[in-house]
C-alpha atoms as a PDB file:
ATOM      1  CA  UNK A   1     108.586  67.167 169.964  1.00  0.00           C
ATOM      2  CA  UNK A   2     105.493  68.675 170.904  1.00  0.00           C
ATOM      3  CA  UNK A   3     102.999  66.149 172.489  1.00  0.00           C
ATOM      4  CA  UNK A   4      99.381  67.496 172.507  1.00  0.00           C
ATOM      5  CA  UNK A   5      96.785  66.121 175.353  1.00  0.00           C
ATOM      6  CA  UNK A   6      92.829  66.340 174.917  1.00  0.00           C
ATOM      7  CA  UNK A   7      92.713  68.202 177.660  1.00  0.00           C
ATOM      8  CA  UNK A   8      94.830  71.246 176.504  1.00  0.00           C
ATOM      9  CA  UNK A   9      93.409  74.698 176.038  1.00  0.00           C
ATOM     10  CA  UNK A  10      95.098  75.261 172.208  1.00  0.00           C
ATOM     11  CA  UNK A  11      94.843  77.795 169.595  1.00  0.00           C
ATOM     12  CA  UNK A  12      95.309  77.301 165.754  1.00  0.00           C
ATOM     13  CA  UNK A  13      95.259  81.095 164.030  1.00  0.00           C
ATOM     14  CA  UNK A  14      96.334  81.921 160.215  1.00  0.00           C
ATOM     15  CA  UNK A  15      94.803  83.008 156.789  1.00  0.00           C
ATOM     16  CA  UNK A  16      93.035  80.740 154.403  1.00  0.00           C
ATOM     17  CA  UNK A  17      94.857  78.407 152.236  1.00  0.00           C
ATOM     18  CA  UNK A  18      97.892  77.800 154.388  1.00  0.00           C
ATOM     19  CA  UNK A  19      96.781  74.612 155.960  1.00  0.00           C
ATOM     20  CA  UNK A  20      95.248  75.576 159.422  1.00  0.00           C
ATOM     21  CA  UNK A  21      91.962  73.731 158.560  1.00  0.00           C
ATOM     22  CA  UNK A  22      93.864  70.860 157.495  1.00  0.00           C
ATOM     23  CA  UNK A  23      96.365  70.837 160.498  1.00  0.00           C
ATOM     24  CA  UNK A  24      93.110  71.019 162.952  1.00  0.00           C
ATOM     25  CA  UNK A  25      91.652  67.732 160.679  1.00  0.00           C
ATOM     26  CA  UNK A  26      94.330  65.907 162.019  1.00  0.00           C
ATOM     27  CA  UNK A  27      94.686  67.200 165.232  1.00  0.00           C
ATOM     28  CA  UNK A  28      91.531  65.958 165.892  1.00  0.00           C
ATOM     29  CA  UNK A  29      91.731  62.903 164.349  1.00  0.00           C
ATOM     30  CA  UNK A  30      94.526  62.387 166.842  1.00  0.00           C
ATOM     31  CA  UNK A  31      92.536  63.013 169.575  1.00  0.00           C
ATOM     32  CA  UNK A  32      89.277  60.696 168.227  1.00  0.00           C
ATOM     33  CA  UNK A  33      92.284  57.773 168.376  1.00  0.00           C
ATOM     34  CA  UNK A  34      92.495  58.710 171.937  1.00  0.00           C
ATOM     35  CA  UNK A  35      91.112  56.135 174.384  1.00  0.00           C
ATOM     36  CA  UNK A  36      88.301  56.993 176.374  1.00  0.00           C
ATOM     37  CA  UNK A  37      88.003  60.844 174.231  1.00  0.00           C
ATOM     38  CA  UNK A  38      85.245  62.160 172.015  1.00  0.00           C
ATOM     39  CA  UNK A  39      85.513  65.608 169.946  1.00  0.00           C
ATOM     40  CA  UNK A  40      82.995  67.631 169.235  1.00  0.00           C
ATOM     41  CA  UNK A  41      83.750  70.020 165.924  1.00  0.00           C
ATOM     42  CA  UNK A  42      81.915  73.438 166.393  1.00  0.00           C
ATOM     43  CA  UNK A  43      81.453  74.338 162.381  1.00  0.00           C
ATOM     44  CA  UNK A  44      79.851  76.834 160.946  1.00  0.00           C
ATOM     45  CA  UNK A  45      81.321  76.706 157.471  1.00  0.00           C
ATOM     46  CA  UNK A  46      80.420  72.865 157.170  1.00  0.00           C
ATOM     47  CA  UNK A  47      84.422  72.439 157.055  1.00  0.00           C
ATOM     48  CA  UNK A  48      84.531  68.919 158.907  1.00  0.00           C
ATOM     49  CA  UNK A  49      81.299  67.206 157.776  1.00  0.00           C
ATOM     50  CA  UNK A  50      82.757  65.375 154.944  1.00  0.00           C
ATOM     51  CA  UNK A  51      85.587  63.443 157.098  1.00  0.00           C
ATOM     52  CA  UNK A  52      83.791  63.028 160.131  1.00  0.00           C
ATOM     53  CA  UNK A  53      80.392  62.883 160.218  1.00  0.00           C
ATOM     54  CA  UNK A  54      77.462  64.919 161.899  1.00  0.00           C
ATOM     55  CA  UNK A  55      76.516  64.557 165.891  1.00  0.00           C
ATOM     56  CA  UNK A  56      73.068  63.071 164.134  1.00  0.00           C
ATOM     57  CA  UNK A  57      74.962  60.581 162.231  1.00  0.00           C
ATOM     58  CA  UNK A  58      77.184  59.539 165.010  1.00  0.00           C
ATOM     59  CA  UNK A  59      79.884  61.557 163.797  1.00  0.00           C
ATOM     60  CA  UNK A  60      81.423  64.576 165.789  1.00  0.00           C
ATOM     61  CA  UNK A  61      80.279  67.449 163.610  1.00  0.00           C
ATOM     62  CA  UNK A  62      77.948  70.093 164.772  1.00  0.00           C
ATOM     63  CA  UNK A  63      76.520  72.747 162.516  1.00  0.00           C
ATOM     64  CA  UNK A  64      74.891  75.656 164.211  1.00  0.00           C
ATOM     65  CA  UNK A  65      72.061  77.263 162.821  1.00  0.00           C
ATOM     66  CA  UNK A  66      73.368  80.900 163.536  1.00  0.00           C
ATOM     67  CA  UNK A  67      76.049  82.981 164.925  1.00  0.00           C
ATOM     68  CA  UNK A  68      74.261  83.386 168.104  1.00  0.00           C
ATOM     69  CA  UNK A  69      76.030  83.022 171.952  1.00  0.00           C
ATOM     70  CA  UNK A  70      73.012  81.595 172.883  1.00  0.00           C
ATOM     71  CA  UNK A  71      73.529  78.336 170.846  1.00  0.00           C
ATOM     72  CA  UNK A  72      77.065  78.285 171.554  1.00  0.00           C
ATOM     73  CA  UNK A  73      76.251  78.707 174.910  1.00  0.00           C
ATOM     74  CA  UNK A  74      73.643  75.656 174.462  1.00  0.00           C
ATOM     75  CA  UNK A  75      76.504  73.605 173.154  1.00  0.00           C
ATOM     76  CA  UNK A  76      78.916  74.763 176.462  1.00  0.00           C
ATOM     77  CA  UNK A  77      76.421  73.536 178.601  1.00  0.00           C
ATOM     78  CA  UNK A  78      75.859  70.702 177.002  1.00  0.00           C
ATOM     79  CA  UNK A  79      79.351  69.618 177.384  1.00  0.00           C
ATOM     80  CA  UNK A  80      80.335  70.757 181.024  1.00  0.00           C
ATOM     81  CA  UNK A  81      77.579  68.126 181.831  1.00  0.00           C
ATOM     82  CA  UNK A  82      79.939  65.069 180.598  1.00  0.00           C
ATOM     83  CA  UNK A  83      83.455  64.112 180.945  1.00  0.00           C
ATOM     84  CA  UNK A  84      86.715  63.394 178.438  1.00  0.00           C
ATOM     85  CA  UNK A  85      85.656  65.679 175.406  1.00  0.00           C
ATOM     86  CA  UNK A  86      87.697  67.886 173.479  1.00  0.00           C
ATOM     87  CA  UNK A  87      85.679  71.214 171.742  1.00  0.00           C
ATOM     88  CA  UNK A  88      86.602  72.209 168.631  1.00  0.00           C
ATOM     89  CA  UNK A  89      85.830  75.469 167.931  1.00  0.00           C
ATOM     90  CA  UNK A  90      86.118  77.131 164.534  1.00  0.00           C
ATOM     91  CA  UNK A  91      85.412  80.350 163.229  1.00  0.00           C
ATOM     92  CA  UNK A  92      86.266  81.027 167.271  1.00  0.00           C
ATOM     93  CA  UNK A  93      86.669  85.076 166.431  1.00  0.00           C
ATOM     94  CA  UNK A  94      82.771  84.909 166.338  1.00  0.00           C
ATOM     95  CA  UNK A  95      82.563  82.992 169.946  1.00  0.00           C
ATOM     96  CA  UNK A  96      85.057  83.861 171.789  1.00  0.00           C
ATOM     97  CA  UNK A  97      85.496  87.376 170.426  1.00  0.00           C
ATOM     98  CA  UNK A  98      87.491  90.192 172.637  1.00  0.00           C
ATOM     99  CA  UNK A  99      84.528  92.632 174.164  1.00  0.00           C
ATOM    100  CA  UNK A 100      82.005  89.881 174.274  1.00  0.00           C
ATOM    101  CA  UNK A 101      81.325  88.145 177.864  1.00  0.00           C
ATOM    102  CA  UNK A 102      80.795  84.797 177.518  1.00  0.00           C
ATOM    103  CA  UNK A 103      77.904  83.224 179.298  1.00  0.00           C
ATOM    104  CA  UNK A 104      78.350  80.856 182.486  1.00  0.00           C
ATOM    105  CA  UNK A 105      79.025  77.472 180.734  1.00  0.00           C
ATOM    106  CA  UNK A 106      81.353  78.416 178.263  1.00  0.00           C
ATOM    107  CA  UNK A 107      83.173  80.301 180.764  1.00  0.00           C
ATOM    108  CA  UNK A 108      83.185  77.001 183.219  1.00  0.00           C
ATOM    109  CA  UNK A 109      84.329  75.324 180.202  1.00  0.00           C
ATOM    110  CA  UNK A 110      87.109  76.964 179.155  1.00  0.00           C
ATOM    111  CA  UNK A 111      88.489  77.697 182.626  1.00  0.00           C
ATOM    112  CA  UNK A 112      87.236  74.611 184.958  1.00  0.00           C
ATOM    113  CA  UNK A 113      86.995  72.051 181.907  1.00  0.00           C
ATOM    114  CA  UNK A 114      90.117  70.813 182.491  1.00  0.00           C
ATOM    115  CA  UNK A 115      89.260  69.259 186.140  1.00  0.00           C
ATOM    116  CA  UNK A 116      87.171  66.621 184.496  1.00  0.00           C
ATOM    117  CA  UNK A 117      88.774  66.006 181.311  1.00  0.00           C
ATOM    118  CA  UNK A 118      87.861  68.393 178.430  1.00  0.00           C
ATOM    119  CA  UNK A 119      90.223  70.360 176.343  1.00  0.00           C
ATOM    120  CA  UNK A 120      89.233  73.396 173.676  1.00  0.00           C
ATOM    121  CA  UNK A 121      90.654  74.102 170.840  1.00  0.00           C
ATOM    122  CA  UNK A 122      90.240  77.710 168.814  1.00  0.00           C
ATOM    123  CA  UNK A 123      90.652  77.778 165.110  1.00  0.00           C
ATOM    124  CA  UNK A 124      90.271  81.188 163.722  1.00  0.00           C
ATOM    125  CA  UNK A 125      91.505  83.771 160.951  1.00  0.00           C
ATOM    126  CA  UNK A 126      91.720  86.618 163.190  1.00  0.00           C
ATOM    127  CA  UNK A 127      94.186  86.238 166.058  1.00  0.00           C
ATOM    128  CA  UNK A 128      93.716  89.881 166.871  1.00  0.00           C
ATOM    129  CA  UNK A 129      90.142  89.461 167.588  1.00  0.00           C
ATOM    130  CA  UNK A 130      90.086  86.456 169.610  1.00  0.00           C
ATOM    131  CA  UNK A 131      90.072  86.302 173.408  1.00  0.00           C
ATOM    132  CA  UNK A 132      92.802  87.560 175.188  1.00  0.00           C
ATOM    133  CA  UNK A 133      91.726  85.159 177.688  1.00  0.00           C
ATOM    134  CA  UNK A 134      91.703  82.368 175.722  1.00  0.00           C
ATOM    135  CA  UNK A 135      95.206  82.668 173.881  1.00  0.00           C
ATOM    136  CA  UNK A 136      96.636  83.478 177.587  1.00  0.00           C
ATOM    137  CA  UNK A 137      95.101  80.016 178.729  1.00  0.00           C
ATOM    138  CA  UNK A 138      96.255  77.871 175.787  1.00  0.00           C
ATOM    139  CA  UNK A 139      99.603  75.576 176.731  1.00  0.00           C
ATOM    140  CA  UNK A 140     100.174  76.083 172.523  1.00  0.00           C
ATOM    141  CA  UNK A 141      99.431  78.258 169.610  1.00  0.00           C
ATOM    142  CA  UNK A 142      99.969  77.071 166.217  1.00  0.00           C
ATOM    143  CA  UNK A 143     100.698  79.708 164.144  1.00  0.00           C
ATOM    144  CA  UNK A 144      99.811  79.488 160.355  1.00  0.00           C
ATOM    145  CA  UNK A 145     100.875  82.433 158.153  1.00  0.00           C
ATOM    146  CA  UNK A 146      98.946  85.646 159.155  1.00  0.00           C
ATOM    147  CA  UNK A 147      97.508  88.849 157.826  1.00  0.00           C
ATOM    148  CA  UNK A 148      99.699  91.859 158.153  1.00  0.00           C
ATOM    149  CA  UNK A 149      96.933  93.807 159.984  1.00  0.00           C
ATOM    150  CA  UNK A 150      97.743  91.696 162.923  1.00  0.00           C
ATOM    151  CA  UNK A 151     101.310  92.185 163.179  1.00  0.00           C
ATOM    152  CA  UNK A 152     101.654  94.462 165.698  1.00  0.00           C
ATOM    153  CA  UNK A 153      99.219  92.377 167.949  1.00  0.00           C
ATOM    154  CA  UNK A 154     101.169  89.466 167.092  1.00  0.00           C
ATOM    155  CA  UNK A 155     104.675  91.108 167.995  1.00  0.00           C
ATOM    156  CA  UNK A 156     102.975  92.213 171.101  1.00  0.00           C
ATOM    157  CA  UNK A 157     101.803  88.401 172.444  1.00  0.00           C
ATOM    158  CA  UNK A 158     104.802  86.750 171.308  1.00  0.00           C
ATOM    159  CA  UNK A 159     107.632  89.196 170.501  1.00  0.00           C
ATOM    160  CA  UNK A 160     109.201  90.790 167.567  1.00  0.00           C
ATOM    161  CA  UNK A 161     111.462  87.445 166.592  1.00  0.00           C
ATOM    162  CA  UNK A 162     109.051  84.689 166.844  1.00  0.00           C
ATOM    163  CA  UNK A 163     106.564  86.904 164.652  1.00  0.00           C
ATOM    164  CA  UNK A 164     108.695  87.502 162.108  1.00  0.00           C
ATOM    165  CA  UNK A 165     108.953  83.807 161.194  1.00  0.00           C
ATOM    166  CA  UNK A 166     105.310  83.758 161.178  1.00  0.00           C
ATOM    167  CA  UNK A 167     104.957  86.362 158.282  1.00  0.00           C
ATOM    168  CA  UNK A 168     107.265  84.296 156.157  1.00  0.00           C
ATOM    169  CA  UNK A 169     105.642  81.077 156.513  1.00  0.00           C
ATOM    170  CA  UNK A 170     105.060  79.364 152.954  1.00  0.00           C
ATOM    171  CA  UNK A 171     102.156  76.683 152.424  1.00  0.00           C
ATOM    172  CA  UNK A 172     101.585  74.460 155.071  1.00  0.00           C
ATOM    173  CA  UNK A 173     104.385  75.373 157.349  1.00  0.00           C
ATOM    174  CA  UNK A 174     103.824  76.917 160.530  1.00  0.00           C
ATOM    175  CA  UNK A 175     105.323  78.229 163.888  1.00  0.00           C
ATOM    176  CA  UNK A 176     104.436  76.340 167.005  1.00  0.00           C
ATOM    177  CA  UNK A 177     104.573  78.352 170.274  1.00  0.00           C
ATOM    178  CA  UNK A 178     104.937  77.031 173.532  1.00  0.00           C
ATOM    179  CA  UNK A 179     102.808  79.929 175.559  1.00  0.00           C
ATOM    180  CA  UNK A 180     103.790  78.512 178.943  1.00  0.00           C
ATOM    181  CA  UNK A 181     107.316  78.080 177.880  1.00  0.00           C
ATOM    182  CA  UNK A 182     107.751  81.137 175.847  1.00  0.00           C
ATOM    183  CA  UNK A 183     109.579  79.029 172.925  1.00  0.00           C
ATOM    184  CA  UNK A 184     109.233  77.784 169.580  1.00  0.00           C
ATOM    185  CA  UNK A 185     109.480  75.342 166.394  1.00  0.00           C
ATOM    186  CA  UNK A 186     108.906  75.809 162.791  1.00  0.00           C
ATOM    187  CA  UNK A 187     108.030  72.716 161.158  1.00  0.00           C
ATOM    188  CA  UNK A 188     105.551  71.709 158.289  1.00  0.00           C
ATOM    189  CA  UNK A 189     103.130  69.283 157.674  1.00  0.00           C
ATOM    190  CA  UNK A 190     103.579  66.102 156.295  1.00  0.00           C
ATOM    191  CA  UNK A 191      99.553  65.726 155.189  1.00  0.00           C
ATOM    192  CA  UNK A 192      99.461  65.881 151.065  1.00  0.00           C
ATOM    193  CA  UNK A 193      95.534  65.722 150.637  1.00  0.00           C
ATOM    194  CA  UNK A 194      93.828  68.324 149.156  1.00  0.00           C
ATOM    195  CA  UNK A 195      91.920  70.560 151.265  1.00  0.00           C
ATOM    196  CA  UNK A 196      88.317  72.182 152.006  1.00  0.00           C
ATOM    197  CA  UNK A 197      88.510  75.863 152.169  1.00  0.00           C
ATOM    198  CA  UNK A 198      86.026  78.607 151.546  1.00  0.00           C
ATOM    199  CA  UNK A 199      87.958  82.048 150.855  1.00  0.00           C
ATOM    200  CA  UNK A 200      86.695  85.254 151.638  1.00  0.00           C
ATOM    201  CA  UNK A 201      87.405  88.616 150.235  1.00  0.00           C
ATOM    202  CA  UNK A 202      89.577  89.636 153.312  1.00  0.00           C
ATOM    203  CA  UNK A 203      91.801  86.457 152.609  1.00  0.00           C
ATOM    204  CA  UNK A 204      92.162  86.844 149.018  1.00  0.00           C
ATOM    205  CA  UNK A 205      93.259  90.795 149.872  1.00  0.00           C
ATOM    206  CA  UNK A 206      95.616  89.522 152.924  1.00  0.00           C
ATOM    207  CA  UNK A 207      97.200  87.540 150.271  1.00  0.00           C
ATOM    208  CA  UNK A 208      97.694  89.776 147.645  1.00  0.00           C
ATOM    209  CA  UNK A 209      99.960  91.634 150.048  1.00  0.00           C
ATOM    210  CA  UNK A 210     103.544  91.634 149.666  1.00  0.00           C
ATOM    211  CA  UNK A 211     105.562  88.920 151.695  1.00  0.00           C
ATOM    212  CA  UNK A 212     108.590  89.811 154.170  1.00  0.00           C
ATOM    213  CA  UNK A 213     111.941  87.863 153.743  1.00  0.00           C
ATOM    214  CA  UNK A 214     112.840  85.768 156.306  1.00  0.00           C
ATOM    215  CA  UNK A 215     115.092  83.023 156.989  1.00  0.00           C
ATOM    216  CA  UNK A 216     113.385  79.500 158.224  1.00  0.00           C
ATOM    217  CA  UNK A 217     115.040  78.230 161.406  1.00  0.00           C
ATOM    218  CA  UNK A 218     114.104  75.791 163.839  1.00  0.00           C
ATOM    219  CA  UNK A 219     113.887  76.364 167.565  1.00  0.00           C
ATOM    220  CA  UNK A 220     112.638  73.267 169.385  1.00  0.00           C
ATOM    221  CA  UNK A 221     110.273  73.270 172.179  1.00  0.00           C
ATOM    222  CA  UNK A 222     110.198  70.636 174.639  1.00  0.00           C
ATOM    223  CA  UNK A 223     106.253  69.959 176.272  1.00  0.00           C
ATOM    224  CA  UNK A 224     105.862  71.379 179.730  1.00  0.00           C
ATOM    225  CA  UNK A 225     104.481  70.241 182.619  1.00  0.00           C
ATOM    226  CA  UNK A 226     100.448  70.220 182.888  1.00  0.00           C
ATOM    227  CA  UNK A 227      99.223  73.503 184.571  1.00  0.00           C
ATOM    228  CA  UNK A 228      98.150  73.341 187.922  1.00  0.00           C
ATOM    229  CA  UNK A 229      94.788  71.988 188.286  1.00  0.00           C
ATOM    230  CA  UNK A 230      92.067  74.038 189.048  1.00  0.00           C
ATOM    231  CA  UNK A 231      89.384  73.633 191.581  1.00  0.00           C
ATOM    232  CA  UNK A 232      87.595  71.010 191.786  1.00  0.00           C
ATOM    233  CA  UNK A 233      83.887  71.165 189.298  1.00  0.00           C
ATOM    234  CA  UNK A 234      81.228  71.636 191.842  1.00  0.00           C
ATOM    235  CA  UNK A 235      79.743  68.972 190.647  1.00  0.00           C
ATOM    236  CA  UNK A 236      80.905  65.984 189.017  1.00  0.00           C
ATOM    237  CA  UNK A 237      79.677  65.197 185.401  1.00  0.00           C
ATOM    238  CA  UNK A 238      78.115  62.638 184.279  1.00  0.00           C
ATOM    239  CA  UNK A 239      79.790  59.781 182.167  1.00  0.00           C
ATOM    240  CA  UNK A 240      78.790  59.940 178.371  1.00  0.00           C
ATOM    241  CA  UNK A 241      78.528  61.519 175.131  1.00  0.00           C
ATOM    242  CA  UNK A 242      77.483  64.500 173.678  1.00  0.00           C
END
């Protein structure tokens, strides 16, 4: 069983319409139960408004107003100033892209964040173009179904056998991957309600593609021990909420 903190670096990755946006709804309404946690949903597509609410209206949701580091970065500083919040970042490609340098805060964030109790979690469609960095950090990657253009990136970060399970998943199943472990499980999720989704002209190409045959089998992967913890945050945070 794999048992998920707030405080974990985690990546979600697939194609639309397999359930990744779903899978990250609950995920974070796991982490909202959490005592003493707050989430903050980075959404551009307006994915999360619906079920939780807007930063304005006390919710958790916050919708940029462009694509711009600058407000992302706005965001980042925003939250290394407090303590116990998980970041939700979707649409992460456009972020935390490979080739971009990412300003001071989110770089504190995603590296130091951990000291005083924030976690980040990247959703995106394009595993191959997010951060190296960032997937190398992560304790897990969930694994949706992918586009074949990434599978020789994906065979590359988590070998041949493990990907080929991923290229086979069907609706809502997935392949969680213990990065610090170098295992993983295939299991599905048990959420029925219909889903939000905006599909692009990339996804409905990606899945038009022929699928692979593969067999489904399970590998479990126990959780492992909480990384060693970084330096102390020059500075403490203050106590609050975004």
């Amino acid at each position: 069983m794999i048992d998920l903190d707030p405080t974990d670096r985690i990546t979600i990755c697939g194609i639309g319409g397999t359930g990744k946006t779903t899978f990250t709804k609950h995920v974070a309404s796991l982490f909202i139960a959490t005592e003493d946690t707050h989430v903050v949903i980075y959404d551009p597509l307006a994915q999360y408004v619906k079920k939780f609410g807007t930063l304005e209206e006390d919710g958790c949701v916050y919708i940029p107003r462009s694509d711009s580091q600058a407000e992302f970065e706005g965001m980042c500083q925003r939250l290394c100033a407090v303590e116990n919040h998980t970041f939700i970042v979707e649409e992460a490609e456009r972020y935390l892209r490979q080739g971009i340098s990412l300003g001071s805060y989110a770089f504190d964030l995603i590296n130091r964040g951990r000291n005083w109790g924030n976690g980040v979690v990247a959703v995106t469609r394009r595993i191959q173009t997010l951060s190296k960095d960032f997937f190398d950090l992560s304790q897990y990657c969930f694994f949706f179904k992918c586009g074949l253009t990434s599978r020789d990136y994906v065979e590359n970060l988590i070998g041949r056998e493990a990907a080929k399970e991923i290229f086979g998943l069907k609706e809502y199943h997935f392949l969680a991957y213990d990065i610090e472990k170098e295992t993983y499980e295939i299991a599905v999720l048990d959420i029925t309600t219909a889903r939000e989704h905006i599909e692009t002209p990339e996804e409905e190409e990606e899945k038009a593609k022929p699928e692979p045959k593969t067999e489904e089998k399970v590998i479990t992967a126990e959780r492992p021990p909480l990384a060693e913890e970084e330096e102390d945050h020059a500075g403490p945070p203050e106590e609050g909420k975004v």
